[in-house]
N, C-alpha and C. Protein backbone atom coordinates (compact mmCIF):
# COMPACT_ATOMS: atom_id res chain seq x y z
N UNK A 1 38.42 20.54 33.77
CA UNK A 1 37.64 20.98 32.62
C UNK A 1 38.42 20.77 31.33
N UNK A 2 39.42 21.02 31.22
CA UNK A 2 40.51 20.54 30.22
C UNK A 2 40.98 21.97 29.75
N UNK A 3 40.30 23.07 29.95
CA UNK A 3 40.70 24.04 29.32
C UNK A 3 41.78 24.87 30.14
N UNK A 4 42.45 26.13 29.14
CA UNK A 4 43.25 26.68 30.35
C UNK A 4 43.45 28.11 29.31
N UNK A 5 43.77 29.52 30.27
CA UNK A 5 44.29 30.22 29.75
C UNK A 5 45.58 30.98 29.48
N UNK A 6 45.55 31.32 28.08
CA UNK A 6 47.69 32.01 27.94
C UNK A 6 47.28 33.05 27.48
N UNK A 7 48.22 33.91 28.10
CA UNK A 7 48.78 35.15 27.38
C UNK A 7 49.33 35.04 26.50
N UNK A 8 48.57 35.91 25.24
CA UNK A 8 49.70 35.70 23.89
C UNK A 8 49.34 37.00 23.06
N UNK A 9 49.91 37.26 22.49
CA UNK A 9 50.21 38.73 21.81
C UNK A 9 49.35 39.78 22.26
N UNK A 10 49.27 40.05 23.68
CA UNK A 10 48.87 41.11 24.18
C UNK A 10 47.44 40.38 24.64
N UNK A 11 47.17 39.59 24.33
CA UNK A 11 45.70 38.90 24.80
C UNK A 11 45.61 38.02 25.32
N UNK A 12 44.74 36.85 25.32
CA UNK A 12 44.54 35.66 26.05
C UNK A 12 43.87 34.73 24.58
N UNK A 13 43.99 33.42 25.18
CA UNK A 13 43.72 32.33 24.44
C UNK A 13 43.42 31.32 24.83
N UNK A 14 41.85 30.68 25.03
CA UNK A 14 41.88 29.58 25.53
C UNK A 14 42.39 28.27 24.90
N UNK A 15 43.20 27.73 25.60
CA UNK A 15 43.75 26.78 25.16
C UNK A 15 43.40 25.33 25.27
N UNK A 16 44.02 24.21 25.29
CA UNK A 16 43.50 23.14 26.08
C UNK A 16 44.62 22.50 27.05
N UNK A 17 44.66 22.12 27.88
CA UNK A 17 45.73 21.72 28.96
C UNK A 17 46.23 20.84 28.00
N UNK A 18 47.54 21.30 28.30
CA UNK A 18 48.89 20.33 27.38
C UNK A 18 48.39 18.73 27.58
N UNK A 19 48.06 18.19 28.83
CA UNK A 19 47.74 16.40 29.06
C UNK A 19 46.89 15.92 27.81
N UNK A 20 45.97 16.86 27.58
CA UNK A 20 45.18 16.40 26.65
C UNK A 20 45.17 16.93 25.12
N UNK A 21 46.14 17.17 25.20
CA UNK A 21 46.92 17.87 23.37
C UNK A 21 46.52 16.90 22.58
N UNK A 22 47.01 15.43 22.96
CA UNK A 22 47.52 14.71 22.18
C UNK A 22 46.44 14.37 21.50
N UNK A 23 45.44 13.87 22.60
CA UNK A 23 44.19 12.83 22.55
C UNK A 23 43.01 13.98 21.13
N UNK A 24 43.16 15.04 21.63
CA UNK A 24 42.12 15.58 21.11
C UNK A 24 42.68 16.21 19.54
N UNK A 25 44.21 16.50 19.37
CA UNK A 25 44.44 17.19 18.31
C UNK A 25 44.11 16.89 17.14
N UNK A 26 43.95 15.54 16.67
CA UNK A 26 43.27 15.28 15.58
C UNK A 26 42.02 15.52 15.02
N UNK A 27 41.26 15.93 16.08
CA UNK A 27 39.92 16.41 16.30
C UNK A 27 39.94 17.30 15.71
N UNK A 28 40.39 18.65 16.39
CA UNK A 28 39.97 19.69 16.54
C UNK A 28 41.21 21.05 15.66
N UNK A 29 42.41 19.83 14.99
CA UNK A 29 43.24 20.68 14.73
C UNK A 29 42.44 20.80 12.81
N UNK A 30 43.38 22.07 12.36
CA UNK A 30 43.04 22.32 10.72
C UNK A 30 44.24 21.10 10.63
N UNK A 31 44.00 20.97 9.03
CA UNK A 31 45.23 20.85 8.10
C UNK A 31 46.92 21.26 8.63
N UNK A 32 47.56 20.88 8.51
CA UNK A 32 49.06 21.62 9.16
C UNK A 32 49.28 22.34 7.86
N UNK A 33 49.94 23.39 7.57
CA UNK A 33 50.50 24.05 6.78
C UNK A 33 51.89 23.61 6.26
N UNK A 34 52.28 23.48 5.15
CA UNK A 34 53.71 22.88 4.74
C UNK A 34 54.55 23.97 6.02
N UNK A 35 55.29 22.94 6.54
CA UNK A 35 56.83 23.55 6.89
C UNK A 35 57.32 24.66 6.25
N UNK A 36 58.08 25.59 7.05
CA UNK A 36 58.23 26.94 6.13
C UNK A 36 60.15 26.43 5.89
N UNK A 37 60.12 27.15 4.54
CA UNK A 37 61.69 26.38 4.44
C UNK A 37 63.01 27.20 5.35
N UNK A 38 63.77 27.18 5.43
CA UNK A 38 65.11 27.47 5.87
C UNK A 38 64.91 28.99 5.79
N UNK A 39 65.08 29.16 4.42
CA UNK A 39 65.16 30.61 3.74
C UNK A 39 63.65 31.50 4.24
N UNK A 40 62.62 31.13 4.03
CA UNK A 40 61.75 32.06 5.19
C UNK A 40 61.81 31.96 6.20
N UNK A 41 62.28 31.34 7.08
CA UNK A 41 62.80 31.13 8.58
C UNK A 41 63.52 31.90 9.34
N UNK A 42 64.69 32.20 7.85
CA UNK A 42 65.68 33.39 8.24
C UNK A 42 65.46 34.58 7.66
N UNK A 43 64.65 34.68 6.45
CA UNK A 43 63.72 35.68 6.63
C UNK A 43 63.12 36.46 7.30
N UNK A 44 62.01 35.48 8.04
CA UNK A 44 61.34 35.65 9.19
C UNK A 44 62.43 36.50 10.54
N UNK A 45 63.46 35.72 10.47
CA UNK A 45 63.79 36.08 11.93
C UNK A 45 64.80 37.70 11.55
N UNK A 46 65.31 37.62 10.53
CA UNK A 46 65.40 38.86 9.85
C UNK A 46 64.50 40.24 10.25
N UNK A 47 63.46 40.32 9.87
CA UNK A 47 62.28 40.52 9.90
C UNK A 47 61.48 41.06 11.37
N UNK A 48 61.85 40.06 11.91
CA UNK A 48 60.91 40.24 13.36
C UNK A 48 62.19 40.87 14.45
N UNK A 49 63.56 41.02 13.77
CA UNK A 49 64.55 41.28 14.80
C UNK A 49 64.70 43.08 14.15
N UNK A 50 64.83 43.17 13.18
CA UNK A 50 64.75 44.87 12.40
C UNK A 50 63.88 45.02 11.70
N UNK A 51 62.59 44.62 12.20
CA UNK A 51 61.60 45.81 11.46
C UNK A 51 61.52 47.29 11.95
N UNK A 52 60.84 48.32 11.12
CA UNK A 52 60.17 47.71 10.03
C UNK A 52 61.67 47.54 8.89
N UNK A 53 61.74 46.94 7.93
CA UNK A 53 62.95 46.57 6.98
C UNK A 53 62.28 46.49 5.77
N UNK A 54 63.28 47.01 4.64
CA UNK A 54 62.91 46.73 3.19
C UNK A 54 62.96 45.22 2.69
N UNK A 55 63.08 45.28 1.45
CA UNK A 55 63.19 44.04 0.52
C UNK A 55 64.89 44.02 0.17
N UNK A 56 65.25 45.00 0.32
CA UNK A 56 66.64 45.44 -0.17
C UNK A 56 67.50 45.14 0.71
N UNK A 57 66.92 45.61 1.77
CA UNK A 57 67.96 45.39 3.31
C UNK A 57 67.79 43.98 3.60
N UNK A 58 66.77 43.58 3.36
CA UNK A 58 66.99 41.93 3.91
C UNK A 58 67.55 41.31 2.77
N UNK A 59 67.79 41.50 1.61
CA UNK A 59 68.34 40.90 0.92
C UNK A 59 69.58 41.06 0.48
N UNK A 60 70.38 42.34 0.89
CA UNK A 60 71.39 42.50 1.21
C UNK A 60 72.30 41.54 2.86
N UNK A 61 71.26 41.73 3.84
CA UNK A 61 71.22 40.65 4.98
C UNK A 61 71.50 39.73 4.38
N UNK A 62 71.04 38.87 3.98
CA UNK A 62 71.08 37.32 3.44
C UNK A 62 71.37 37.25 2.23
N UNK A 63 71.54 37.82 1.24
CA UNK A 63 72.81 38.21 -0.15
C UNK A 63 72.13 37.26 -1.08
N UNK A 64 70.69 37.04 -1.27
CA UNK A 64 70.35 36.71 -2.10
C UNK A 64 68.82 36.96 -2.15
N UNK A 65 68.13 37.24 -3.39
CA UNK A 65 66.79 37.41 -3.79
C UNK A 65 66.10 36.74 -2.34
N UNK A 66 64.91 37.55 -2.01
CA UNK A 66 63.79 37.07 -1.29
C UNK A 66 62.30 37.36 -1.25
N UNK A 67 61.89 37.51 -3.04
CA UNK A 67 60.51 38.27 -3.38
C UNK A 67 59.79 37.05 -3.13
N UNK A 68 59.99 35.73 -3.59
CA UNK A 68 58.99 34.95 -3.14
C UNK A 68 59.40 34.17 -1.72
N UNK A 69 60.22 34.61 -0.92
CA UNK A 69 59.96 33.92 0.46
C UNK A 69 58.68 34.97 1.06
N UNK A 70 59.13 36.19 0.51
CA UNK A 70 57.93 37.53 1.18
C UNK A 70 56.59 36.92 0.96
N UNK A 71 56.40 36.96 -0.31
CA UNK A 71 54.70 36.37 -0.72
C UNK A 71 54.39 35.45 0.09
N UNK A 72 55.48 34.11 0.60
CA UNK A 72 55.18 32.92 0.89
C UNK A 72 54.54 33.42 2.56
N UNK A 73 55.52 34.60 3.20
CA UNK A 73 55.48 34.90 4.51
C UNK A 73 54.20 35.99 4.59
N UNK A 74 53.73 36.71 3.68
CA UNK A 74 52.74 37.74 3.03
C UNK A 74 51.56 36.26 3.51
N UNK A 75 50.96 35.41 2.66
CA UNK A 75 50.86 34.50 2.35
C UNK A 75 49.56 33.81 3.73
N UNK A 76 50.89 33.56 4.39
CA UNK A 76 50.12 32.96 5.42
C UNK A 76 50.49 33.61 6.76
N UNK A 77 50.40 35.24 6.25
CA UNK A 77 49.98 36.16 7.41
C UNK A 77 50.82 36.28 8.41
N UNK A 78 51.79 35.98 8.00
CA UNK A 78 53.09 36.05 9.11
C UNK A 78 53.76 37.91 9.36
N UNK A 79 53.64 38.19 8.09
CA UNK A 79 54.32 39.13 7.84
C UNK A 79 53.38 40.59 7.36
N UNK A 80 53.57 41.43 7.12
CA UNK A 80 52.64 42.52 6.67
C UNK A 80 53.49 43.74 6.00
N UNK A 81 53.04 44.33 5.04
CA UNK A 81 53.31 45.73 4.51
C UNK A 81 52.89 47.18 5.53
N UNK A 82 53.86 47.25 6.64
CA UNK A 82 53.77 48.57 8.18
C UNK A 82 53.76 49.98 7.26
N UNK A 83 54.30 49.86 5.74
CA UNK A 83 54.67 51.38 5.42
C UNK A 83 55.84 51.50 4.36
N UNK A 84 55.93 52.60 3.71
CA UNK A 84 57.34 53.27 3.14
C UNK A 84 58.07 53.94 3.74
N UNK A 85 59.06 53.52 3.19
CA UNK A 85 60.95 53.95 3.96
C UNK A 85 60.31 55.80 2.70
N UNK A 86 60.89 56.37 3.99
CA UNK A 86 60.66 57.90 3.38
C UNK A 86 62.44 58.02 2.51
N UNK A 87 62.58 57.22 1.29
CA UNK A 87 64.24 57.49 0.51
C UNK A 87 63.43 57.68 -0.73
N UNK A 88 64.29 57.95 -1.84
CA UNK A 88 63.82 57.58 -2.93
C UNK A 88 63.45 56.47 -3.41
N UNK A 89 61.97 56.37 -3.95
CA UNK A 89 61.95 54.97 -4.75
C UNK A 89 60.81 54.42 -3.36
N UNK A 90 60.97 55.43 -2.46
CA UNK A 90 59.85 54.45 -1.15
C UNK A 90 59.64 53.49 -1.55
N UNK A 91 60.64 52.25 -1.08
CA UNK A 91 60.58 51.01 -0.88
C UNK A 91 59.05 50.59 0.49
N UNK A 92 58.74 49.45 0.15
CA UNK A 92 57.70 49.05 1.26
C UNK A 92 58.61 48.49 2.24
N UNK A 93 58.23 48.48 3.53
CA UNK A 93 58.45 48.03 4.72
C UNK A 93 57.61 47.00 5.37
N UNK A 94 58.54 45.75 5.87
CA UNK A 94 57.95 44.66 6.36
C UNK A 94 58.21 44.94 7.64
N UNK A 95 56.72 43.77 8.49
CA UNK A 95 56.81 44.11 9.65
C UNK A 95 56.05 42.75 10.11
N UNK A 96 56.21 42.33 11.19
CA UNK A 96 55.29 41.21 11.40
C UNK A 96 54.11 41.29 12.27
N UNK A 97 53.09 40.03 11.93
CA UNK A 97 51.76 40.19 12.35
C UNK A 97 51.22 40.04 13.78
N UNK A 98 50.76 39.95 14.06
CA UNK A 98 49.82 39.62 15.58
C UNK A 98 49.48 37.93 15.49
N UNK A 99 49.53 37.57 13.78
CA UNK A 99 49.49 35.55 13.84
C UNK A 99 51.03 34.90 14.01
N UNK A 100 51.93 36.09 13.94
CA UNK A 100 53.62 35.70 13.95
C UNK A 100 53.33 35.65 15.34
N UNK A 101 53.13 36.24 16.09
CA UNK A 101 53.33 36.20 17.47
C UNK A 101 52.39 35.33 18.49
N UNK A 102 51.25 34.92 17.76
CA UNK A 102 50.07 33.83 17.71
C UNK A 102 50.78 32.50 17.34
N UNK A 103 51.62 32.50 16.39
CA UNK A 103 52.27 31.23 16.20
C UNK A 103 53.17 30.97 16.84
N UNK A 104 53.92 31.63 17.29
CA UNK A 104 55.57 31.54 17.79
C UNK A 104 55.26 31.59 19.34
N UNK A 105 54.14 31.65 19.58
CA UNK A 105 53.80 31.92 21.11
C UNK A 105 54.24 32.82 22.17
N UNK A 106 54.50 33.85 21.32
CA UNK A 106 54.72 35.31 21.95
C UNK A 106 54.08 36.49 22.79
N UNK A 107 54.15 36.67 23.79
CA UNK A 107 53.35 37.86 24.08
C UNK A 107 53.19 39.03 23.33
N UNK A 108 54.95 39.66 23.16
CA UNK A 108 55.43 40.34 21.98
C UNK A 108 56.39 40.42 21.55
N UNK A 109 56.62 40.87 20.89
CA UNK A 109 58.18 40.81 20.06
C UNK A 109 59.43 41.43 21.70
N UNK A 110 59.27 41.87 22.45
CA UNK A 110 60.38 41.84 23.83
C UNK A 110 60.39 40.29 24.00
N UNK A 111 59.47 39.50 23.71
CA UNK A 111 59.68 37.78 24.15
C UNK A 111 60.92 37.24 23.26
N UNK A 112 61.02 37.89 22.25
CA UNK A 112 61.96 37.08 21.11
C UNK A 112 63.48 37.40 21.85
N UNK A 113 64.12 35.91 21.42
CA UNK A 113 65.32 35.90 22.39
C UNK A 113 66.66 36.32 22.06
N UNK A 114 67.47 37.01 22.80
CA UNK A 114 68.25 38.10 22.41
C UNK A 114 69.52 37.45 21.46
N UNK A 115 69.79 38.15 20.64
CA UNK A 115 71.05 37.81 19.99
C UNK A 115 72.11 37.34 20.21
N UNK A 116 72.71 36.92 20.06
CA UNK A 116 74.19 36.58 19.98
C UNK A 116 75.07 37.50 19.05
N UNK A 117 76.25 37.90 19.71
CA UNK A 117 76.86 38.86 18.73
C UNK A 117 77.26 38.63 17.35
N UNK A 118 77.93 37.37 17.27
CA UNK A 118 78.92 37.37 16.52
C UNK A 118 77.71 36.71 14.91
N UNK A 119 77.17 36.07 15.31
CA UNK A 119 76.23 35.21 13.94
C UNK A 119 74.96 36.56 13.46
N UNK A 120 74.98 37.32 14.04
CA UNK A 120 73.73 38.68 13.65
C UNK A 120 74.76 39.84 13.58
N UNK A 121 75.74 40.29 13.30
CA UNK A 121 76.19 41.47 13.22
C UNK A 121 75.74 42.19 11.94
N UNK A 122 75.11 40.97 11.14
CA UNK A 122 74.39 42.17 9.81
C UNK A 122 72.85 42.69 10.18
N UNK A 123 72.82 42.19 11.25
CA UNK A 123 71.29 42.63 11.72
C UNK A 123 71.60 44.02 12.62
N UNK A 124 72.48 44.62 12.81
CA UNK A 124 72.62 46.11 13.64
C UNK A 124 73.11 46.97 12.67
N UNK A 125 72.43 48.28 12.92
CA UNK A 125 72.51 49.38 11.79
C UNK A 125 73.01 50.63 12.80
């Protein structure tokens, strides 16, 4: 039949059997979305490894501004506003979406693959 089903963020998805990816993707695929750059990448993985996380903490993480990688990751639904950090100033809290885990082909965030010590030690609190 060509079709097939995956588990993916807690659900299912019919897909199409990998043999016939190729033949049909031009068909049936959208537009591709620009490549996401470096800096939302590590954003991202920022993000999906300590949420929920501020704007502050990840940018202390990665030691430089990241208001427009957020929008960019805001944007195209990767990412989401989960809440305020109960401190002063209630900063918003990022958290990622159900299309992060739709894209990345995740069941759920337990799928994402475990750290390495030494290159993430600013990611443990």
């Amino acid at each position: 039949l060509g079709l097939m089903m995956a588990e993916v963020a807690g659900g299912y998805r019919v897909i199409i059997q990998p043999a016939l990816y190729v033949d049909l993707a031009e068909l049936i695929s959208p537009p591709p979305l620009p490549q996401l750059s470096s800096a939302a990448l590590e954003t991202l993985a920022i993000i999906s490894y300590k949420q929920p996380i501020t704007r502050g903490e990840l940018e202390a993480a990665r030691g430089t501004g990241c208001s427009s990688t957020l929008d960019t990751l805001q944007e195209r639904d990767l990412i989401k506003i989960v809440g305020q950090k109960d401190v002063v100033g209630k900063p918003l809290l990022y958290g990622t979406t159900e299309r992060f885990l739709l894209e990345f082909g995740l069941k759920s965030l337990d799928d994402l693959p475990p750290l390495d010590e030494k290159p993430t030690e600013f990611l443990r609190s």
